[in-house]
Each structure stands twice: as C-alpha cells, then as structure tokens.
PDB file of N, CA and C in Angstrom:
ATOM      1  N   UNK A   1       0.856  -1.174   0.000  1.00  0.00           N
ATOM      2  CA  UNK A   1       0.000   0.000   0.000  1.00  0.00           C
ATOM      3  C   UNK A   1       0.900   1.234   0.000  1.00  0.00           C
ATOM      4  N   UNK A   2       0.752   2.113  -0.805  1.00  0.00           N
ATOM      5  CA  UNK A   2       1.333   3.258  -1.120  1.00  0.00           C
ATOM      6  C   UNK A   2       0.565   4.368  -0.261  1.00  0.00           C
ATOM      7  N   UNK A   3       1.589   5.334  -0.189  1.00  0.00           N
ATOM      8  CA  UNK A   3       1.450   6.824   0.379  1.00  0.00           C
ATOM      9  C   UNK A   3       0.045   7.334   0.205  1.00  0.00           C
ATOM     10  N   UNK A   4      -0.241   7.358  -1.365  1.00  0.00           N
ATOM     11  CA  UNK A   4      -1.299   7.988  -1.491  1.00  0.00           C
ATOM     12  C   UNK A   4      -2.762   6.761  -1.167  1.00  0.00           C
ATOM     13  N   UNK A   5      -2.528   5.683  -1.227  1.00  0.00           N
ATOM     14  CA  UNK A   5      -3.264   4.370  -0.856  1.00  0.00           C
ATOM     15  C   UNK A   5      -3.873   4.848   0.438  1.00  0.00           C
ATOM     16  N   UNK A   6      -2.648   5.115   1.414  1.00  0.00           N
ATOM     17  CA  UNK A   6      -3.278   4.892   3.387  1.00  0.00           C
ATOM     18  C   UNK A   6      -3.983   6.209   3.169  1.00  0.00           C
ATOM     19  N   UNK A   7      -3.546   7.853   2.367  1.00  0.00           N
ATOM     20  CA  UNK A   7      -4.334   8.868   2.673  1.00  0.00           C
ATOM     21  C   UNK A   7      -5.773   8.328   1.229  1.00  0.00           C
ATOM     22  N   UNK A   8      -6.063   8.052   0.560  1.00  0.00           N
ATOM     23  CA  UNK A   8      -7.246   7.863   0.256  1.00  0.00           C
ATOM     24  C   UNK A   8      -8.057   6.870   0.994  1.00  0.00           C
ATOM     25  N   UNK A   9      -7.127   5.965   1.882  1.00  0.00           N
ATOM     26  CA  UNK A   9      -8.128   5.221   2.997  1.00  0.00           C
ATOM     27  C   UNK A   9      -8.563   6.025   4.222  1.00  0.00           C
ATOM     28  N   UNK A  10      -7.709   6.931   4.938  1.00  0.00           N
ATOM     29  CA  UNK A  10      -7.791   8.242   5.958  1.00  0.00           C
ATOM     30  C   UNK A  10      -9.446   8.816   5.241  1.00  0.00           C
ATOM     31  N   UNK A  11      -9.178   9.399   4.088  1.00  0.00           N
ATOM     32  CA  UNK A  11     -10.534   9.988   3.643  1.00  0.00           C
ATOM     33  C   UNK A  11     -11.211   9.118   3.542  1.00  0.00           C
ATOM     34  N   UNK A  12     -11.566   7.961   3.036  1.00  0.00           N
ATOM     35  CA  UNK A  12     -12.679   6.563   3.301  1.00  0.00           C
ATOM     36  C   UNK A  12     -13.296   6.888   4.643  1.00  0.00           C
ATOM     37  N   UNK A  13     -12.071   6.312   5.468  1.00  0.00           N
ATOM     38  CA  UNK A  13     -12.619   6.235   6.895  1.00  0.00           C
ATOM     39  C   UNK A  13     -13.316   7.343   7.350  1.00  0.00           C
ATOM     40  N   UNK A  14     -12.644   9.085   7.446  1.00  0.00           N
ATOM     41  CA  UNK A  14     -13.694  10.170   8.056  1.00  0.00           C
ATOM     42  C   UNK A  14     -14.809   9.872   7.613  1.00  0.00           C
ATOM     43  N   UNK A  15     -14.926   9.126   6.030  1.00  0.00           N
ATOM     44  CA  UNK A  15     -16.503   9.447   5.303  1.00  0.00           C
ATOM     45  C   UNK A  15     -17.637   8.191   5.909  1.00  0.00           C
ATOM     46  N   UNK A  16     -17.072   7.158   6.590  1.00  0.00           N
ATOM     47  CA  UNK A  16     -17.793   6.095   7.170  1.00  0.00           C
ATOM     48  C   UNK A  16     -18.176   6.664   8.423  1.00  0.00           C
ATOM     49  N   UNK A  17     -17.358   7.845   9.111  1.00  0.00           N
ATOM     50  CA  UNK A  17     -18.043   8.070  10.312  1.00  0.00           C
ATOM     51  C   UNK A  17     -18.634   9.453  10.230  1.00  0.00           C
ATOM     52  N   UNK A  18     -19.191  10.095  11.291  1.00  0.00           N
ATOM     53  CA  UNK A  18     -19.922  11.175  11.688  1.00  0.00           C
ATOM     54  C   UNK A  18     -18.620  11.641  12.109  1.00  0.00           C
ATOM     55  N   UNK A  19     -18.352  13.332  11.911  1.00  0.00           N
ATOM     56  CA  UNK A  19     -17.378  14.021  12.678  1.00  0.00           C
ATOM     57  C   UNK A  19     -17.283  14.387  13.511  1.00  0.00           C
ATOM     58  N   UNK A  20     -18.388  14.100  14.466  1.00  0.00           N
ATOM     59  CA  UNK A  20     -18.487  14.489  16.324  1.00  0.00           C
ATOM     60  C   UNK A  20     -17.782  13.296  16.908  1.00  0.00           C
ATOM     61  N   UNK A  21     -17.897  11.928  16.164  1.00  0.00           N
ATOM     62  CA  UNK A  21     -17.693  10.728  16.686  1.00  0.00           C
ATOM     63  C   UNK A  21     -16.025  10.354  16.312  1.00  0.00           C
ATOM     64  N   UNK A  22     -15.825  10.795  15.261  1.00  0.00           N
ATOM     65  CA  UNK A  22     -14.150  10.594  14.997  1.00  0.00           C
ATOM     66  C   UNK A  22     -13.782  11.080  13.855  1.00  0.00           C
ATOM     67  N   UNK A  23     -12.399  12.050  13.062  1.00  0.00           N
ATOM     68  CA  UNK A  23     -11.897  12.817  13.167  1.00  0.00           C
ATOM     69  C   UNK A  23     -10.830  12.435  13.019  1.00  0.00           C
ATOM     70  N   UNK A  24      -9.943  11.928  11.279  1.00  0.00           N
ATOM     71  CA  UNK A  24      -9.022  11.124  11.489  1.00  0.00           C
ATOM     72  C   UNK A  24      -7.981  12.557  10.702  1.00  0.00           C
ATOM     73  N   UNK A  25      -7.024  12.782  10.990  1.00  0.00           N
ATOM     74  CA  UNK A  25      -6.013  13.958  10.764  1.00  0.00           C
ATOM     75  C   UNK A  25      -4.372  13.902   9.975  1.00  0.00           C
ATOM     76  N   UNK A  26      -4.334  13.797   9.199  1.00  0.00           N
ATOM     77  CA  UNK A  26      -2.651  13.589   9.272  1.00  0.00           C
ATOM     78  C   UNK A  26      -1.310  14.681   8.606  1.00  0.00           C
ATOM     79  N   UNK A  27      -0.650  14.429   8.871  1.00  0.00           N
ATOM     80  CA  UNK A  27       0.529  14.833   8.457  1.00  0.00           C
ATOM     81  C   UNK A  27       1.664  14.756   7.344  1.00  0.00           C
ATOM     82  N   UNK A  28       2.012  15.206   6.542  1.00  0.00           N
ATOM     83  CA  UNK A  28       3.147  14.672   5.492  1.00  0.00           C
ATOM     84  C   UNK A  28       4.469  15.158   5.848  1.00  0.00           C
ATOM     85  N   UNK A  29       5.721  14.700   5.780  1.00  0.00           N
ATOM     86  CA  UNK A  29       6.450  15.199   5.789  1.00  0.00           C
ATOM     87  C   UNK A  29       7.684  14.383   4.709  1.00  0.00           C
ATOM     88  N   UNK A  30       8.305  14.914   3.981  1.00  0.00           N
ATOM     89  CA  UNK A  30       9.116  14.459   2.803  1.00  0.00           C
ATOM     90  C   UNK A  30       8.087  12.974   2.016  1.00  0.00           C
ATOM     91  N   UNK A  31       6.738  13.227   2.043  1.00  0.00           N
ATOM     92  CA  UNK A  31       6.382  12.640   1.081  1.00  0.00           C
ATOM     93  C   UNK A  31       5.755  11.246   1.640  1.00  0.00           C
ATOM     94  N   UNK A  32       5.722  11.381   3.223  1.00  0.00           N
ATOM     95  CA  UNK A  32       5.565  10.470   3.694  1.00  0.00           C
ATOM     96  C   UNK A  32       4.570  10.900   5.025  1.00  0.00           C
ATOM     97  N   UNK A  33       3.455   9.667   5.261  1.00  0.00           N
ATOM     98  CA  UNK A  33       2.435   9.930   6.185  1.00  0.00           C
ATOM     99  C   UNK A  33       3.120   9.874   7.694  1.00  0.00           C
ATOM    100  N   UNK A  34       3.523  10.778   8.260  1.00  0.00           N
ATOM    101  CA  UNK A  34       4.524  10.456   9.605  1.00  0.00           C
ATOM    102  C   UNK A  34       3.717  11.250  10.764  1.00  0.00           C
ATOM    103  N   UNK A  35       2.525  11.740  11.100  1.00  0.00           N
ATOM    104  CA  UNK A  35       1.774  11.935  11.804  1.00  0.00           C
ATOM    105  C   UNK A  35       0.486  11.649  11.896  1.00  0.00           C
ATOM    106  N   UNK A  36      -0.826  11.354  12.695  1.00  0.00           N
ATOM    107  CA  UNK A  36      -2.112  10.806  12.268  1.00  0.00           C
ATOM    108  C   UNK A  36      -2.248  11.252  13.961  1.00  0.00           C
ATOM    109  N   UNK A  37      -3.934  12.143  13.779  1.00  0.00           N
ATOM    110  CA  UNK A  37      -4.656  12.462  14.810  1.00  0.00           C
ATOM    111  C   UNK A  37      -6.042  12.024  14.750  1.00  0.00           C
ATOM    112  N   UNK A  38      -6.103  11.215  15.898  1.00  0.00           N
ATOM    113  CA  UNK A  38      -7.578  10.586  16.024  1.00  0.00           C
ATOM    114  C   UNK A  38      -8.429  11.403  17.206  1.00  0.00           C
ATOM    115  N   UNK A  39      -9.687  12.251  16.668  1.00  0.00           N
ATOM    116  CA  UNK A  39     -10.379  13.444  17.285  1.00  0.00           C
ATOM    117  C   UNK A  39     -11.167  12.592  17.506  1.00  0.00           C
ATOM    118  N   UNK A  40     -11.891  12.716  19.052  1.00  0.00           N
ATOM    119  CA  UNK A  40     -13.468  12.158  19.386  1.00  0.00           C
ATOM    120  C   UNK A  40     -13.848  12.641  20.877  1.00  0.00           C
ATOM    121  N   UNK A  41     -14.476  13.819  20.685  1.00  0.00           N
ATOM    122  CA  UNK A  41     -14.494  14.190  22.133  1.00  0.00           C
ATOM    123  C   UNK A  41     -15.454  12.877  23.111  1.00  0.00           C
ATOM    124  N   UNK A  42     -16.093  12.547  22.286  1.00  0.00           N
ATOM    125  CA  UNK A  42     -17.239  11.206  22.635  1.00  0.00           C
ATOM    126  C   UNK A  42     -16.650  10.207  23.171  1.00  0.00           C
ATOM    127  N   UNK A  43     -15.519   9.622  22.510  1.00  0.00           N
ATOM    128  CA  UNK A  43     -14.900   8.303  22.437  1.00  0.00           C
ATOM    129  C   UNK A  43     -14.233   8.422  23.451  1.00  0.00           C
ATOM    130  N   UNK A  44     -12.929   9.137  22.734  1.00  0.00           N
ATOM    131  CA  UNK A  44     -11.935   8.837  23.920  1.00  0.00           C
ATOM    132  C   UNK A  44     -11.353   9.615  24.874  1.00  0.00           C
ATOM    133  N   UNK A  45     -11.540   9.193  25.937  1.00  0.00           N
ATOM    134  CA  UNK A  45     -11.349   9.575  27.857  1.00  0.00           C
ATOM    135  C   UNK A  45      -9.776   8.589  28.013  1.00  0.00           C
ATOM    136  N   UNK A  46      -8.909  10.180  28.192  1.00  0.00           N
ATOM    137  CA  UNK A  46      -7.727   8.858  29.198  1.00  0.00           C
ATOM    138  C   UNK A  46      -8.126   9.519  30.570  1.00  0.00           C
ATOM    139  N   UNK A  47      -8.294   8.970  31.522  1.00  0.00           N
ATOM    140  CA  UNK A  47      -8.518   9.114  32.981  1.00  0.00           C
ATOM    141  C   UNK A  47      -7.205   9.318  33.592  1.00  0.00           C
ATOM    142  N   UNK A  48      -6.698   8.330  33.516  1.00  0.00           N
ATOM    143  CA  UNK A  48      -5.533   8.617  34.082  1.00  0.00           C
ATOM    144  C   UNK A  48      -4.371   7.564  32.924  1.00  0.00           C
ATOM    145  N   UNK A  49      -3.364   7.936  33.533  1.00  0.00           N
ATOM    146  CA  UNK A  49      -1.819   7.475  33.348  1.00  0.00           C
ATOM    147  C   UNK A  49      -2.116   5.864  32.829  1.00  0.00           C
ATOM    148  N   UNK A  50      -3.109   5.000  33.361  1.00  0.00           N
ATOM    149  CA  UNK A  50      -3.158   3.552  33.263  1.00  0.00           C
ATOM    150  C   UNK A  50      -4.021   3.548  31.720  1.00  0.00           C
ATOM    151  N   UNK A  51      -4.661   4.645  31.393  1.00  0.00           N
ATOM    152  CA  UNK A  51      -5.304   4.526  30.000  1.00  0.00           C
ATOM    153  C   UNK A  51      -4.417   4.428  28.836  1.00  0.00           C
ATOM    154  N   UNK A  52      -3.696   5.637  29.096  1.00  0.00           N
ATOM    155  CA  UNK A  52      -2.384   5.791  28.087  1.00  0.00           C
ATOM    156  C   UNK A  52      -1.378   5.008  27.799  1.00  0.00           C
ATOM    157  N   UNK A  53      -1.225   4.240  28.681  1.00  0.00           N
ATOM    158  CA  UNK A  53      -0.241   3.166  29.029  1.00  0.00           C
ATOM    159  C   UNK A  53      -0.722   1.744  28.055  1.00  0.00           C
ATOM    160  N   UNK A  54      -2.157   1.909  28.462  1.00  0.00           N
ATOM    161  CA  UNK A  54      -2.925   0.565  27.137  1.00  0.00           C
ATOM    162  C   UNK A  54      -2.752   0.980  26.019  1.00  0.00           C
ATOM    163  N   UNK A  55      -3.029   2.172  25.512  1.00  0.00           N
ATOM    164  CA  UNK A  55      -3.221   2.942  24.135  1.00  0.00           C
ATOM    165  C   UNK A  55      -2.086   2.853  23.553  1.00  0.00           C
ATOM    166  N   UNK A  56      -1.237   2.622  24.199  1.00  0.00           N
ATOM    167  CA  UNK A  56       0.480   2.854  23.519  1.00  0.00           C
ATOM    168  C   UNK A  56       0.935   1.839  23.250  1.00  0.00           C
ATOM    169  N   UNK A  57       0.213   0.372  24.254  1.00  0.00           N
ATOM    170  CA  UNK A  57       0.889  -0.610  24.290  1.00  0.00           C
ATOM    171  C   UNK A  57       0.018  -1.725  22.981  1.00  0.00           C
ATOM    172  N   UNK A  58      -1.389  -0.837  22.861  1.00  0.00           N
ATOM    173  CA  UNK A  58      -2.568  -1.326  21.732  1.00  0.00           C
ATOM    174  C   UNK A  58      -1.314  -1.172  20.062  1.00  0.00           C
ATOM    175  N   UNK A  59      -1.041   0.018  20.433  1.00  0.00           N
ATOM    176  CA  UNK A  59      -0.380   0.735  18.888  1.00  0.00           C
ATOM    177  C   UNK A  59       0.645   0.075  18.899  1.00  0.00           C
ATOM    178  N   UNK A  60       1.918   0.180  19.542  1.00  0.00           N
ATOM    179  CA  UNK A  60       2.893  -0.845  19.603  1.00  0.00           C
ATOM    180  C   UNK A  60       2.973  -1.874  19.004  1.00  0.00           C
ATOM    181  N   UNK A  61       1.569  -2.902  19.699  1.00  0.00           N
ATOM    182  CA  UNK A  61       1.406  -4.142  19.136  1.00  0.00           C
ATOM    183  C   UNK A  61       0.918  -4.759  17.947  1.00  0.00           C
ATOM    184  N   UNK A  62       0.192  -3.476  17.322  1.00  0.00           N
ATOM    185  CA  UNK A  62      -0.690  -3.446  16.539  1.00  0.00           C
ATOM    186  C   UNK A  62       0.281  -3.397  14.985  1.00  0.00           C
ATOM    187  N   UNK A  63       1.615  -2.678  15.430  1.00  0.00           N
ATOM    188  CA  UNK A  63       2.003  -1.916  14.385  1.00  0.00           C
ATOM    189  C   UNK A  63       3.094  -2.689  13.830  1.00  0.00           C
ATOM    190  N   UNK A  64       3.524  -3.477  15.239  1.00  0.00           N
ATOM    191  CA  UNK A  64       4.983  -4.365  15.126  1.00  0.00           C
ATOM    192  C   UNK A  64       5.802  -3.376  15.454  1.00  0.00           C
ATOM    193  N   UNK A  65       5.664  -1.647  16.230  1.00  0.00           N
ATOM    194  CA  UNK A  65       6.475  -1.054  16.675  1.00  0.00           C
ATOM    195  C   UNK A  65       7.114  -0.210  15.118  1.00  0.00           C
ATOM    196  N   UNK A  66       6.539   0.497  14.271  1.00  0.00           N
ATOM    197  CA  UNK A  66       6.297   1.187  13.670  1.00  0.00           C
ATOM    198  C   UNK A  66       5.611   2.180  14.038  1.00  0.00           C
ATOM    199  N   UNK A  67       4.423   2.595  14.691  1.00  0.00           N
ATOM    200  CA  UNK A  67       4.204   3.702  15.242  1.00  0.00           C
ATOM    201  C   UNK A  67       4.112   3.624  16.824  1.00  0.00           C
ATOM    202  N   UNK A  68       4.490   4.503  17.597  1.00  0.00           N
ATOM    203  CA  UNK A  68       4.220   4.853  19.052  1.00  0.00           C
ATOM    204  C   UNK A  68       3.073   5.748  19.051  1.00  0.00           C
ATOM    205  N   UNK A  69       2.684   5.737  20.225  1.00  0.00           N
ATOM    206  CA  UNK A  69       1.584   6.846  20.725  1.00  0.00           C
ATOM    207  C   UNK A  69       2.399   8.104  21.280  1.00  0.00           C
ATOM    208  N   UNK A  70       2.395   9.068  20.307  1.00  0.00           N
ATOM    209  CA  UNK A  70       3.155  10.502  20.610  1.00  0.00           C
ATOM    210  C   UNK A  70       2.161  11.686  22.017  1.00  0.00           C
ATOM    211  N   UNK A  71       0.717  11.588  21.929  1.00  0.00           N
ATOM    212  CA  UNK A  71      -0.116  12.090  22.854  1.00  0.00           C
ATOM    213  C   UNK A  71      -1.008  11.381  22.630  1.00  0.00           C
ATOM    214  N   UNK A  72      -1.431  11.617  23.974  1.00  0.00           N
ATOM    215  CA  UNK A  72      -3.005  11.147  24.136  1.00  0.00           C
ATOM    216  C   UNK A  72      -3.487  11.603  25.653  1.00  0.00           C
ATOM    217  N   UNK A  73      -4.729  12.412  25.303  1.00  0.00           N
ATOM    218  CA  UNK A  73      -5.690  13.026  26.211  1.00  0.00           C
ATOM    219  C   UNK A  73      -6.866  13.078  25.748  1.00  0.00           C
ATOM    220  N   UNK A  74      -8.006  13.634  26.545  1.00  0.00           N
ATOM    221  CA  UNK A  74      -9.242  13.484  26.337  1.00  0.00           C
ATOM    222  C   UNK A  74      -9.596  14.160  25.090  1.00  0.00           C
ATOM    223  N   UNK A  75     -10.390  13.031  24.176  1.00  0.00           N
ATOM    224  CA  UNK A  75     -10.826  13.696  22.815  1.00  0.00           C
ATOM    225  C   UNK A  75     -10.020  13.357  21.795  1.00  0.00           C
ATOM    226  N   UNK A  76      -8.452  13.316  22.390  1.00  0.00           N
ATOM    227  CA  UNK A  76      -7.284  13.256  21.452  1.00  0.00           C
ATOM    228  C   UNK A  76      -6.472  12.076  21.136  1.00  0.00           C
ATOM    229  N   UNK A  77      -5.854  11.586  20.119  1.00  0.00           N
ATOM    230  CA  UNK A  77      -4.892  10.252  20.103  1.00  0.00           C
ATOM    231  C   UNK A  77      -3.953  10.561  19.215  1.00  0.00           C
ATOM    232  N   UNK A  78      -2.613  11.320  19.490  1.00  0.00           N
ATOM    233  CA  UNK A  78      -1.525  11.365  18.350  1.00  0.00           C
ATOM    234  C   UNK A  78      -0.926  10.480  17.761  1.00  0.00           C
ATOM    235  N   UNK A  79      -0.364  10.168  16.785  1.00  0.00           N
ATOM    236  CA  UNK A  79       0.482   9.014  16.336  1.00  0.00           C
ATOM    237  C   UNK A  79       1.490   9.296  16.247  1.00  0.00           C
ATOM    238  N   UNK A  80       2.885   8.780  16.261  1.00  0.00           N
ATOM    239  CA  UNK A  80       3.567   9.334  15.081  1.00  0.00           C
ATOM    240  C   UNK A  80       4.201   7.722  14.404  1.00  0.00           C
ATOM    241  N   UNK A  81       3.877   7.802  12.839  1.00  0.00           N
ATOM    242  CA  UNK A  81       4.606   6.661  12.127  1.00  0.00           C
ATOM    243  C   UNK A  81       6.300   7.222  11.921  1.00  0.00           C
ATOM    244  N   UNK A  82       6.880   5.977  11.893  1.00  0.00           N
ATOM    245  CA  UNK A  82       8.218   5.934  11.353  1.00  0.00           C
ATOM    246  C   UNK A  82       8.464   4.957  10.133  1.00  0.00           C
ATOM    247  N   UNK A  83       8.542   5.337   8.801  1.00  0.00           N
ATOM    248  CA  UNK A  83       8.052   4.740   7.800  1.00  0.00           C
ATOM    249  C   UNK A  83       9.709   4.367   7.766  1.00  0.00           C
ATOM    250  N   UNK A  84      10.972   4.222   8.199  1.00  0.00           N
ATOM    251  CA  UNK A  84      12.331   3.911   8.214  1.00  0.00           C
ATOM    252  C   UNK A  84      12.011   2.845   8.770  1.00  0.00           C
ATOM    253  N   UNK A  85      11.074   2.690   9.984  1.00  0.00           N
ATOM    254  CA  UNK A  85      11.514   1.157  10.638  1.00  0.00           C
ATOM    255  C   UNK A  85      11.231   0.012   9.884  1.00  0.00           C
ATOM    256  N   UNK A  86      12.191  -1.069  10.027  1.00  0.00           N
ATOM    257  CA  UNK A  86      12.315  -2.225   9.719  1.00  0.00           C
ATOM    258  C   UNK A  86      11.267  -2.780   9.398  1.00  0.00           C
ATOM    259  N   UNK A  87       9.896  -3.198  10.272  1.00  0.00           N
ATOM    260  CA  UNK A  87       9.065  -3.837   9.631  1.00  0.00           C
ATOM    261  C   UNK A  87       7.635  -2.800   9.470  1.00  0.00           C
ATOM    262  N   UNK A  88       8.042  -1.959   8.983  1.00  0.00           N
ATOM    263  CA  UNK A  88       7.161  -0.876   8.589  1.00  0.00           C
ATOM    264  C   UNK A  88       6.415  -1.138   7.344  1.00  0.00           C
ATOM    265  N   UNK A  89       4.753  -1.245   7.048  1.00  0.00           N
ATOM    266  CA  UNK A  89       4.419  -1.299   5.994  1.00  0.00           C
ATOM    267  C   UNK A  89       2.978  -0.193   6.409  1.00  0.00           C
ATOM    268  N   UNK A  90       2.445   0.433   5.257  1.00  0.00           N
ATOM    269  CA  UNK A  90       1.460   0.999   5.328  1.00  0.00           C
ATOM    270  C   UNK A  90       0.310   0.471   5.344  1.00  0.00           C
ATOM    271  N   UNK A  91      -0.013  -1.214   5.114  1.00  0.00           N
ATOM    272  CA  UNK A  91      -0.873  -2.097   5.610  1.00  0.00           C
ATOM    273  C   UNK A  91      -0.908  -2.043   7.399  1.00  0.00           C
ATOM    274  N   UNK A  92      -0.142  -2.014   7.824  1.00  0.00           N
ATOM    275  CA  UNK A  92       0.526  -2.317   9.296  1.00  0.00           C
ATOM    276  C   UNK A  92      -0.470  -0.988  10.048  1.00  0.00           C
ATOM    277  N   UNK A  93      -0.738   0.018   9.270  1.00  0.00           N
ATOM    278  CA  UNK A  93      -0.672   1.491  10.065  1.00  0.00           C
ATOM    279  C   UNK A  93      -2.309   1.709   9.674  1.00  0.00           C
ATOM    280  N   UNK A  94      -3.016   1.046   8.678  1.00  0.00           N
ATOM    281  CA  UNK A  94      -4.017   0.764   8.453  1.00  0.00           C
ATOM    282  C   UNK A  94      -4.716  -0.197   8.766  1.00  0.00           C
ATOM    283  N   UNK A  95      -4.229  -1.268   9.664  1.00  0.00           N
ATOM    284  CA  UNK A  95      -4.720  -2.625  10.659  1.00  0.00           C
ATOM    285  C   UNK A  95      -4.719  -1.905  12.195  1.00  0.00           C
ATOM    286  N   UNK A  96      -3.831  -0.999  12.545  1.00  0.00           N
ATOM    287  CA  UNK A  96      -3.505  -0.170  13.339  1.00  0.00           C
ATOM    288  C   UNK A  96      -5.221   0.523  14.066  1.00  0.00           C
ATOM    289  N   UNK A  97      -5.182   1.651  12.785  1.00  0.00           N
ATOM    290  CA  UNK A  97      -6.413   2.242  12.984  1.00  0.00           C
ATOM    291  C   UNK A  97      -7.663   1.600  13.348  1.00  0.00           C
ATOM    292  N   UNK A  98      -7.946   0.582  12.312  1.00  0.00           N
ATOM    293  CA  UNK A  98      -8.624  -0.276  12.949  1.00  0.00           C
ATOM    294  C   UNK A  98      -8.906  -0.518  14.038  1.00  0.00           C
ATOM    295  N   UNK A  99      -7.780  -1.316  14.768  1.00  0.00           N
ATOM    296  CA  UNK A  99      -7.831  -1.980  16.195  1.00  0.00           C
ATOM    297  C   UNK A  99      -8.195  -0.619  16.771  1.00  0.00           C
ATOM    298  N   UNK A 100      -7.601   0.706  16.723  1.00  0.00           N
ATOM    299  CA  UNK A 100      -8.152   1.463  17.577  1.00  0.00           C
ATOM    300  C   UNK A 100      -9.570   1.743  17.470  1.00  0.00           C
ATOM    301  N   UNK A 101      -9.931   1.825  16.510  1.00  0.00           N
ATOM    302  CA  UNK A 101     -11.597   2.228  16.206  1.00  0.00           C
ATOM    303  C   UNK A 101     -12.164   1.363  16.678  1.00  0.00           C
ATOM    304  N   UNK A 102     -11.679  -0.134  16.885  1.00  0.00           N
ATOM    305  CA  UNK A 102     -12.915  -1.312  17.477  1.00  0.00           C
ATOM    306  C   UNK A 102     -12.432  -1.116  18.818  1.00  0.00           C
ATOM    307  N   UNK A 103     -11.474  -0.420  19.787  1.00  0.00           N
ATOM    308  CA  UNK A 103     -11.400  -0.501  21.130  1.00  0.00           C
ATOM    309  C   UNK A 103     -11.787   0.733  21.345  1.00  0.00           C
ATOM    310  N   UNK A 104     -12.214   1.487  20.676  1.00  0.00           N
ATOM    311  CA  UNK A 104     -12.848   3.010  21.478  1.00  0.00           C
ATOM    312  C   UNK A 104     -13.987   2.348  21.002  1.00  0.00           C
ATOM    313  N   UNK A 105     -14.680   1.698  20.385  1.00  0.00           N
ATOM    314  CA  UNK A 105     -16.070   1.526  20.387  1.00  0.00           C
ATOM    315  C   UNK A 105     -16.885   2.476  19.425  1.00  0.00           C
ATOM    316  N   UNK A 106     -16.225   2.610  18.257  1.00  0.00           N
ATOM    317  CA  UNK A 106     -16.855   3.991  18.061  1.00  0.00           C
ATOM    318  C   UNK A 106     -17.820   3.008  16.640  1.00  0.00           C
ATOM    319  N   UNK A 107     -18.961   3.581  16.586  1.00  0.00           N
ATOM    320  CA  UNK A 107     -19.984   3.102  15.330  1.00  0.00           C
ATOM    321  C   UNK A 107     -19.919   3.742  14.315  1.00  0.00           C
ATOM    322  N   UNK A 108     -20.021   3.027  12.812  1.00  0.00           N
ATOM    323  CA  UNK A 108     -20.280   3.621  11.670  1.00  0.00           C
ATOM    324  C   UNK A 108     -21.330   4.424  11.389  1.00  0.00           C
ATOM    325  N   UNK A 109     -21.533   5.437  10.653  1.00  0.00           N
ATOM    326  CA  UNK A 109     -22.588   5.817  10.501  1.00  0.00           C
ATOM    327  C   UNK A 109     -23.960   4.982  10.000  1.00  0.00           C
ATOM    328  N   UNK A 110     -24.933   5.003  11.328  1.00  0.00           N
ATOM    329  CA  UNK A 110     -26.008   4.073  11.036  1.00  0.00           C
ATOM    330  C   UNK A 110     -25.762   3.012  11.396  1.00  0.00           C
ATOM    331  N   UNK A 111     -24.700   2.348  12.475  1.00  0.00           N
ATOM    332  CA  UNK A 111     -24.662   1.239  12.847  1.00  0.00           C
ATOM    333  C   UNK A 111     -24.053   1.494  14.495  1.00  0.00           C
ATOM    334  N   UNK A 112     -24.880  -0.003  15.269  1.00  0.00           N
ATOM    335  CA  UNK A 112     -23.954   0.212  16.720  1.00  0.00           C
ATOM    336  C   UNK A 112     -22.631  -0.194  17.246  1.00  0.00           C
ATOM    337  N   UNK A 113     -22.127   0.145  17.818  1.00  0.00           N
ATOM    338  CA  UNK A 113     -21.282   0.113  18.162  1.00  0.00           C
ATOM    339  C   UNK A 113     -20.823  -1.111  18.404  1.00  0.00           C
ATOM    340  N   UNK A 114     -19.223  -1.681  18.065  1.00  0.00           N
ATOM    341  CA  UNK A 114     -18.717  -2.917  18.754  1.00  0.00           C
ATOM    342  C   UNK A 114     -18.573  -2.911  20.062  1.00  0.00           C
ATOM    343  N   UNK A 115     -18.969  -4.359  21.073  1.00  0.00           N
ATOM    344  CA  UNK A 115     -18.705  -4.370  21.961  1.00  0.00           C
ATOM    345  C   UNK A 115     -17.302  -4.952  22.458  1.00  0.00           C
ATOM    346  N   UNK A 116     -16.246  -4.474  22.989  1.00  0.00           N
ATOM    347  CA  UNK A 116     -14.738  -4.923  23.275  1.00  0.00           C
ATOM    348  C   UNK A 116     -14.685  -4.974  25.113  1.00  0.00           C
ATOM    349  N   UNK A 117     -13.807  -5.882  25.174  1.00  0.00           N
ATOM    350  CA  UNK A 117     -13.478  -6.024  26.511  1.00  0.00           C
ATOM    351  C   UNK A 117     -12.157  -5.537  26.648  1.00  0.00           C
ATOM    352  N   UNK A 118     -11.765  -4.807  27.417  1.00  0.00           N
ATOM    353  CA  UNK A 118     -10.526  -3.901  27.880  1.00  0.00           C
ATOM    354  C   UNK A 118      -9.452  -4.821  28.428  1.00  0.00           C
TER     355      UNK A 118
END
C-alpha cells in the first residue's frame, strides 16, 4: 500500500463516520504519512496514566512497533509513524487504525457500536 493508498483510505474512513464521533487527521512530511490524529471528544477519555499506558501498548502491538503513541488526552490520540523502521508497511498502520476504532467503540454511521473487553 502506497502513500497515497493509506491517505485515500484516511478519507474513506472520516466518510464512514460522523465528525463528532471521529476525526481522522494527518501529516506529510518528505512525502511520507509520519503523523495521524484521532479526534473524538465522545470516544476517547484517558482518565488517568493507566489509559495511556494501554493505548500505547494497543499501537505498539498493533504496528509491530512502527508507530508509538506521541499524545493522548481526552478527545485526542496522536500518532507518530516511522516509515524507516524495519518492519514498517502501510498495511501495518491501516490494521492499526482499525484496532483502535474497534477498542474506542466507536460506530459507523447508522450502525452500533462494537462491543470490546478492555
């Protein structure tokens, strides 16, 4: 999956959801997708220190350690990709999103929500 592949999937995805509910954002830099902001004042609540700590360790795992969780607070989820690392693919960062969208719970437009266990 190419550069312009993951950002015409970025625009897919905002268009499957409502923009109160999520709010997908990104960044270019030398030609490459190396930032991604996930907006949901609805969704996502870090409470404390033990939320952030899952969220990082969700992306981590998700990514094979290609992207970390750069911030995350209420409403907010930064990314940042490193398209240099070793097992970096833009499939990887788009399985990524995913997993986050089915653990915030968030619904498509016109559909309910997945239920996930934490």
């Amino acid at each position: 999956m190419s550069t312009k592949k993951l950002i015409r999937y970025l625009k897919e995805t905002n268009a499957m959801f409502n923009q109160e509910d999520l709010k997908i954002t990104h960044q270019l830099i030398q030609d490459e997708v190396r930032t991604l902001k996930l907006r949901s004042d609805k969704h996502i609540r870090i409470s404390d220190e033990k939320d952030r700590a899952s969220y990082a360790k969700l992306i981590g795992i998700c990514s094979n350690g290609c992207m970390f969780l750069k911030d995350a607070k209420d409403g907010l989820i930064e990314l940042s990709i490193d398209p240099y690392h070793p097992k970096y693919k833009t499939s990887l960062v788009k399985d990524t999103i995913e997993n986050v969208i089915i653990v915030l719970s968030i619904a498509k437009k016109d559909q309910k929500p997945q239920k996930v266990k934490r």
